[in-house]
N, C-alpha and C. Protein backbone atom coordinates (compact mmCIF):
# COMPACT_ATOMS: atom_id res chain seq x y z
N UNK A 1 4.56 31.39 5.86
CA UNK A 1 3.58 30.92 4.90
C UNK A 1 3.35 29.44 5.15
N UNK A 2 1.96 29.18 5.17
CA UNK A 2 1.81 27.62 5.67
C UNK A 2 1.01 26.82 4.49
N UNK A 3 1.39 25.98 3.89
CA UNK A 3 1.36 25.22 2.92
C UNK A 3 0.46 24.14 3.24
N UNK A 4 -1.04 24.34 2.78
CA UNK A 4 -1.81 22.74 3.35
C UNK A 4 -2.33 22.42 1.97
N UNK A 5 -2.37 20.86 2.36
CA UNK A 5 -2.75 20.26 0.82
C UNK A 5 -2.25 18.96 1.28
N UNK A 6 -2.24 18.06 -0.07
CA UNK A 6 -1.82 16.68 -0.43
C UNK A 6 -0.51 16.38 -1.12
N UNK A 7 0.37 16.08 -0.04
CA UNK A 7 1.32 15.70 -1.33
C UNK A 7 1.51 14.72 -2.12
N UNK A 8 1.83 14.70 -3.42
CA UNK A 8 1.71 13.89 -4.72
C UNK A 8 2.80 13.02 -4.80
N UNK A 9 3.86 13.60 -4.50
CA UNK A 9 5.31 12.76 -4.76
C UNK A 9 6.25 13.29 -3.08
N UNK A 10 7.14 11.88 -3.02
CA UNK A 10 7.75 11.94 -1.75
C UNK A 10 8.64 13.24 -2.09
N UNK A 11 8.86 13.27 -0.39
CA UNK A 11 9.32 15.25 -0.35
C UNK A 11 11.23 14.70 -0.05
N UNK A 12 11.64 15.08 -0.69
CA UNK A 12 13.31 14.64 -0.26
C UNK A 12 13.70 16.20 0.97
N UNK A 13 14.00 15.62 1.92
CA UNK A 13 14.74 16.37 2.63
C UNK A 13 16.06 17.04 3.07
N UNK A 14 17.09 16.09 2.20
CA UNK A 14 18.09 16.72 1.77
C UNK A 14 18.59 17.25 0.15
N UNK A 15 18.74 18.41 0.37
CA UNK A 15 19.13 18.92 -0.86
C UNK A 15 19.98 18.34 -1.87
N UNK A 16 21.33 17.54 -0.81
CA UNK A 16 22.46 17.01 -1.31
C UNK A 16 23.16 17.50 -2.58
N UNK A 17 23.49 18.75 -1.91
CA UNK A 17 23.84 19.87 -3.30
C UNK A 17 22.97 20.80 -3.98
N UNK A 18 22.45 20.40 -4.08
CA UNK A 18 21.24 21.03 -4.91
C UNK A 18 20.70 21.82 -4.40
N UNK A 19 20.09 23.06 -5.22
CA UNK A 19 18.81 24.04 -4.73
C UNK A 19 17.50 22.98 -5.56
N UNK A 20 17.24 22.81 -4.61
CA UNK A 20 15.83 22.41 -4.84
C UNK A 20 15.05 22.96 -6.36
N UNK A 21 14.51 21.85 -6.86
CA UNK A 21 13.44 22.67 -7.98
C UNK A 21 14.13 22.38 -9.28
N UNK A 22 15.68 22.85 -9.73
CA UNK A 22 16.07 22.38 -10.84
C UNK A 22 16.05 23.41 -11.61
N UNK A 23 15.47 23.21 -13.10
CA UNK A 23 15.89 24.28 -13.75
C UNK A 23 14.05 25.19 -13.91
N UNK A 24 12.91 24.65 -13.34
CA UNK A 24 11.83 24.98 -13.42
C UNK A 24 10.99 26.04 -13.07
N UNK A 25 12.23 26.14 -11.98
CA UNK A 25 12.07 27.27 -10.88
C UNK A 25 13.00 28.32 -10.65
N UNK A 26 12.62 29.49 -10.53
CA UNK A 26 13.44 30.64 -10.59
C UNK A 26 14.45 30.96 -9.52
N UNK A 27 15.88 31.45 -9.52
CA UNK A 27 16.46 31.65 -8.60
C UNK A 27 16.27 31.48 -7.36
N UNK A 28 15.12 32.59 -7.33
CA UNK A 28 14.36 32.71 -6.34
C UNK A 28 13.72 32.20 -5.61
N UNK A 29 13.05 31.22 -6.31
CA UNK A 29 12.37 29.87 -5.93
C UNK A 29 13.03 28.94 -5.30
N UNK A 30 14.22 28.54 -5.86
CA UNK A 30 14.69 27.41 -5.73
C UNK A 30 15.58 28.12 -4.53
N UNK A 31 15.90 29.18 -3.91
CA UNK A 31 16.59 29.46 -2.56
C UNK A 31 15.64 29.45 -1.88
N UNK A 32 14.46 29.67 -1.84
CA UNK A 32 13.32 29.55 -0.91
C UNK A 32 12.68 28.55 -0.68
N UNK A 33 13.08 27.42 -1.16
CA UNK A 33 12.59 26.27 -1.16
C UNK A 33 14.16 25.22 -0.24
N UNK A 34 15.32 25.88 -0.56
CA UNK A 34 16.50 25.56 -0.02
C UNK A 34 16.33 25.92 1.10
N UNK A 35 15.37 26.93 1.36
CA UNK A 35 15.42 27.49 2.66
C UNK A 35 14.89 26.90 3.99
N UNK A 36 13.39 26.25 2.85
CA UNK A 36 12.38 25.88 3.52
C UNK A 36 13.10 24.09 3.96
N UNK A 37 13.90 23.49 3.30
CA UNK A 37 14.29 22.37 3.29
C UNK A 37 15.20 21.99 4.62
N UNK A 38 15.65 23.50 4.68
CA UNK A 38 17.21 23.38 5.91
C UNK A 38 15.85 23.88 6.86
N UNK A 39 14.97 24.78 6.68
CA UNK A 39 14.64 24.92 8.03
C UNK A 39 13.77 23.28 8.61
N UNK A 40 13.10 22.87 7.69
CA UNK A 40 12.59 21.34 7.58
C UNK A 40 13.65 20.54 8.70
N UNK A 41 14.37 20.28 7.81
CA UNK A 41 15.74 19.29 8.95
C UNK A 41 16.09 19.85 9.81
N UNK A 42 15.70 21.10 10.32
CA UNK A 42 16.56 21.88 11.52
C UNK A 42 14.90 21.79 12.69
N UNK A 43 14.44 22.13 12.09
CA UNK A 43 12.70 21.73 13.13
C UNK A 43 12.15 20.46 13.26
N UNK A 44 12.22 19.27 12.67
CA UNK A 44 11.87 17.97 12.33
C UNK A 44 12.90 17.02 12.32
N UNK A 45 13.84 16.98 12.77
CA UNK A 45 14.69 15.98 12.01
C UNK A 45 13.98 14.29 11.91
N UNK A 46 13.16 14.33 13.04
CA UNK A 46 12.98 12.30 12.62
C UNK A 46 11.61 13.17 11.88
N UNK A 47 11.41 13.34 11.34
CA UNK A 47 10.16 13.27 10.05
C UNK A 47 10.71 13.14 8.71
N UNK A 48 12.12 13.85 8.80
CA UNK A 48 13.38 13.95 7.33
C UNK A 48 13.65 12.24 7.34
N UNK A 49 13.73 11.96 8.89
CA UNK A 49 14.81 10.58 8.55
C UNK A 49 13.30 10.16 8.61
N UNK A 50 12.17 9.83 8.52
CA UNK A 50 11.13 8.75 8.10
C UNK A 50 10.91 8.71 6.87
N UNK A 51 11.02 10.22 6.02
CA UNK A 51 10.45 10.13 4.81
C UNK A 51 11.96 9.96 3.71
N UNK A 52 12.87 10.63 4.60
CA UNK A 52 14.09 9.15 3.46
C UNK A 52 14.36 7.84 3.72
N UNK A 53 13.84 7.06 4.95
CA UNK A 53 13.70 5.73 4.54
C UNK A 53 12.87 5.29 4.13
N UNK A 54 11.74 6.56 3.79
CA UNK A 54 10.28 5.27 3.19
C UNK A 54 10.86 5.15 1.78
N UNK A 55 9.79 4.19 1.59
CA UNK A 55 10.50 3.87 -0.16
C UNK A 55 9.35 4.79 -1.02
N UNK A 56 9.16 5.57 -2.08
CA UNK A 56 8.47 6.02 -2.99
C UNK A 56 7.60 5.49 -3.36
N UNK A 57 6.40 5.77 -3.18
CA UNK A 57 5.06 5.22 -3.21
C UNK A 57 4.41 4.05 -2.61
N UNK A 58 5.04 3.94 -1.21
CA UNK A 58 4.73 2.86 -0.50
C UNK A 58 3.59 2.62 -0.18
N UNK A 59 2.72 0.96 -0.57
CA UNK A 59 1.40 0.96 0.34
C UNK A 59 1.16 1.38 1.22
N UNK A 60 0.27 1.48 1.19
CA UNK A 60 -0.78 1.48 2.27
C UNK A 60 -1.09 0.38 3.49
N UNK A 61 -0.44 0.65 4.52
CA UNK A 61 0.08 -0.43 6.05
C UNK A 61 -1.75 -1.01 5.94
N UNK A 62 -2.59 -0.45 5.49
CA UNK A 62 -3.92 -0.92 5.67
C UNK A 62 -4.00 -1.83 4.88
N UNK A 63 -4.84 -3.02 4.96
CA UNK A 63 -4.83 -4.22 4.16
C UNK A 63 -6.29 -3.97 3.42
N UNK A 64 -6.46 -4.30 2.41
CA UNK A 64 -7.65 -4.47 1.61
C UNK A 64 -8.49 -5.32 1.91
N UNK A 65 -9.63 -5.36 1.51
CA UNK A 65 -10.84 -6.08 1.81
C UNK A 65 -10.85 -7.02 0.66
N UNK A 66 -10.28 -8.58 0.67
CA UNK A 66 -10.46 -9.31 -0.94
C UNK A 66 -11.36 -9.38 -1.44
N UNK A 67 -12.11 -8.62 -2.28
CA UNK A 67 -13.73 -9.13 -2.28
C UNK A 67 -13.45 -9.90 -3.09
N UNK A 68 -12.64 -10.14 -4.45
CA UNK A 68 -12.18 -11.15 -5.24
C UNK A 68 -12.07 -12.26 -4.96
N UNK A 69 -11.66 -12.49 -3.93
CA UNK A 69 -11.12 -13.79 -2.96
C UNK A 69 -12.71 -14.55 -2.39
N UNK A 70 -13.25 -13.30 -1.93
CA UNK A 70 -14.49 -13.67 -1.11
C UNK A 70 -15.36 -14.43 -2.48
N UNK A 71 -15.38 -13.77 -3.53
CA UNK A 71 -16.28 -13.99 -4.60
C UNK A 71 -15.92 -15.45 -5.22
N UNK A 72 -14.70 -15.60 -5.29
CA UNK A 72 -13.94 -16.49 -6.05
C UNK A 72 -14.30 -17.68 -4.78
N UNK A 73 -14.37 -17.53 -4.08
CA UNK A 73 -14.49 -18.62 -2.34
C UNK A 73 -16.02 -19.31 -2.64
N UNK A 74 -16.48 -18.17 -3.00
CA UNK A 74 -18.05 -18.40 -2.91
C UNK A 74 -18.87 -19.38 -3.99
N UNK A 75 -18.22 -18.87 -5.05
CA UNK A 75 -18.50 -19.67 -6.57
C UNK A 75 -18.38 -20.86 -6.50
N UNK A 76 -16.46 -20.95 -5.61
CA UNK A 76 -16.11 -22.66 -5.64
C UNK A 76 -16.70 -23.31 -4.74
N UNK A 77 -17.39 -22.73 -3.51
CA UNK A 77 -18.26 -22.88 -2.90
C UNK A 77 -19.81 -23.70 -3.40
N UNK A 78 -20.55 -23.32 -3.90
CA UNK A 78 -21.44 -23.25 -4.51
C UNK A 78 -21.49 -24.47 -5.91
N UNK A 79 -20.06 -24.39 -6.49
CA UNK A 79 -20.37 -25.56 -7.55
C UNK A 79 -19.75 -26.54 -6.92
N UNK A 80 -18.81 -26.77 -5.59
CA UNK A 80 -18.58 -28.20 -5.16
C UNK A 80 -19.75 -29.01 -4.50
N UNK A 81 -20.51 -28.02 -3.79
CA UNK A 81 -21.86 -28.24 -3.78
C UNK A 81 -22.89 -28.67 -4.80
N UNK A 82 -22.72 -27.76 -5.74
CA UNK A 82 -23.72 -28.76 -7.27
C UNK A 82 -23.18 -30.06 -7.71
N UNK A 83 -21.65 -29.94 -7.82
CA UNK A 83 -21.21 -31.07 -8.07
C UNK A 83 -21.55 -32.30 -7.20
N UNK A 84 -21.36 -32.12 -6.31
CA UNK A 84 -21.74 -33.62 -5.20
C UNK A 84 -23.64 -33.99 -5.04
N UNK A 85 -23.98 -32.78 -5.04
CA UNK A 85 -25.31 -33.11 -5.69
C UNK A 85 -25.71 -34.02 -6.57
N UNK A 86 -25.03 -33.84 -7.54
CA UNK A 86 -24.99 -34.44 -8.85
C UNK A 86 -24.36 -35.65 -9.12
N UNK A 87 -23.77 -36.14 -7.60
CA UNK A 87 -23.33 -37.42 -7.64
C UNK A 87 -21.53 -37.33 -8.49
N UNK A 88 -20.98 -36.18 -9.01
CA UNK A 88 -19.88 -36.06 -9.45
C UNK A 88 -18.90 -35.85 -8.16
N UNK A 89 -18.27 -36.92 -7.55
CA UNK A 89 -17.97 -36.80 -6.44
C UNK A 89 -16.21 -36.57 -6.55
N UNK A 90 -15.36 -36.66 -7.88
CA UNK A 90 -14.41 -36.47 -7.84
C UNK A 90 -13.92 -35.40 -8.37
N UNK A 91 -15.06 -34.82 -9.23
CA UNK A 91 -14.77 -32.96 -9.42
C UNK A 91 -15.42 -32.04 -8.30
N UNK A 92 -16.31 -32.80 -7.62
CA UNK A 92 -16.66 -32.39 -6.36
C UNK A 92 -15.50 -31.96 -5.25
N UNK A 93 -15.01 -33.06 -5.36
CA UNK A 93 -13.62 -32.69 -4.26
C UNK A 93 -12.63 -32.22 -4.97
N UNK A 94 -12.06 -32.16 -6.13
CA UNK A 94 -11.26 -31.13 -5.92
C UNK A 94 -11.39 -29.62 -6.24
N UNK A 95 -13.07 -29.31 -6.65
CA UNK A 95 -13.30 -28.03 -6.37
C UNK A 95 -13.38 -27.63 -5.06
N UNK A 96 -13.70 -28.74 -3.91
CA UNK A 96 -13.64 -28.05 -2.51
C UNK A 96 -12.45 -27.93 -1.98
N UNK A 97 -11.23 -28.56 -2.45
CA UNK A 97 -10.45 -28.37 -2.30
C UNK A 97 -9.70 -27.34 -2.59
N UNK A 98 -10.28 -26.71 -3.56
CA UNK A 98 -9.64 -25.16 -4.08
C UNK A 98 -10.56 -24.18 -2.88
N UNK A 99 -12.12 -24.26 -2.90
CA UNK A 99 -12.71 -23.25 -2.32
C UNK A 99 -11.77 -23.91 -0.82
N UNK A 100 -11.13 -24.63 -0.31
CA UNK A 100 -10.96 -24.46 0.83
C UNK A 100 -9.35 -23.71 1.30
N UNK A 101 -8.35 -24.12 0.04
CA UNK A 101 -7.70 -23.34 -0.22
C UNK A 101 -8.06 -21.58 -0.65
N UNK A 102 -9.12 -21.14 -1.45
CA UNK A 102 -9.04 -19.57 -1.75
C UNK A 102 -10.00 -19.33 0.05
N UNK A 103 -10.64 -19.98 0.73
CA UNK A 103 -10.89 -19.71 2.09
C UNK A 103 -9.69 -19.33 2.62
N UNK A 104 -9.15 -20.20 3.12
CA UNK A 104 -7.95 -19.94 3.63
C UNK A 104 -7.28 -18.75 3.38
N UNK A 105 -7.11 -18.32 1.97
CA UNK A 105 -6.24 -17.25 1.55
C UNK A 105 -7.02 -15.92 2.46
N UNK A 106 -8.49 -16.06 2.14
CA UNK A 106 -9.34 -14.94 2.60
C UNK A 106 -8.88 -14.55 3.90
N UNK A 107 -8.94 -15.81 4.99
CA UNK A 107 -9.21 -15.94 6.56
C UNK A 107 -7.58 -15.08 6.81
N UNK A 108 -6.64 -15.40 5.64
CA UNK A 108 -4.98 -15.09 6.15
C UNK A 108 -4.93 -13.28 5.76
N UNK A 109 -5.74 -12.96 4.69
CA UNK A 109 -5.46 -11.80 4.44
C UNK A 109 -6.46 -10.74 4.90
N UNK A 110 -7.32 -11.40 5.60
CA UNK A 110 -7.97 -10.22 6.51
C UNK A 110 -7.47 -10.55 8.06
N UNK A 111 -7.08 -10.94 8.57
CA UNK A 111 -6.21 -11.71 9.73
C UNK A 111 -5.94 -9.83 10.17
N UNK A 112 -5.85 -9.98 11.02
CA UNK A 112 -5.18 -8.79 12.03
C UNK A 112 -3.99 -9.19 12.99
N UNK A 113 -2.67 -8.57 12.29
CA UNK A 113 -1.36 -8.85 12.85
C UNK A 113 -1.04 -7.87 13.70
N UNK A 114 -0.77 -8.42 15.00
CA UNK A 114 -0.53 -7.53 16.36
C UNK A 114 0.31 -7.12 16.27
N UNK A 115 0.26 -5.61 16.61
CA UNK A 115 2.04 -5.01 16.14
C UNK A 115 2.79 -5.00 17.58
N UNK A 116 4.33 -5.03 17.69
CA UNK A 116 5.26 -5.39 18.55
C UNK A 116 5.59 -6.69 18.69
């Protein structure tokens, strides 16, 4: 029987005593699921040992797109610019000093880190 879908919660691969399932599941269940667990570690073993060292609900290795960052860049952008316009030349700079700091943050967190 082949089982396709999404799984919701990390799959533990060792029983460590246990029949699988608990009290939710019927005898029956829970040896067939013991079953399916030993045959798991007996066909797979480095897939058992990846998914007991991952940690439970681990991100996503993909990095997000800040649009927050981008937006927030842009604003301070835009009023250090009005400001110096306006001849306000010392709230001028240290709003560019932030938009050049939340830049920065942007340029670091979309950055592409070479793996090895």
């Amino acid at each position: 029987m082949a089982l396709i879908g999404v799984v919701m919660f990390p799959v533990r691969c060792v029983a460590r005593g246990r029949s699988g399932g608990g009290d939710m599941l019927s005898r029956e269940d829970s040896r067939r699921l013991a079953e399916l667990e030993r045959q798991l570690r007996r066909d797979d073993p480095e897939f058992c040992a990846r998914l007991e060292g991952a940690q439970p609900l681990a991100p996503a290795h993909r990095k997000r797109f800040p649009i927050t960052l981008i937006l927030t860049a842009v604003v301070l952008w835009a009023t250090a610019i009005t400001l110096g316009i306006l001849t306000w030349w010392s709230p001028a700079a240290i709003t560019g000093a932030c938009a050049v700091t939340v830049s920065t943050a942007v340029i670091l967190r979309t950055r592409r880190v070479p793996k090895g």
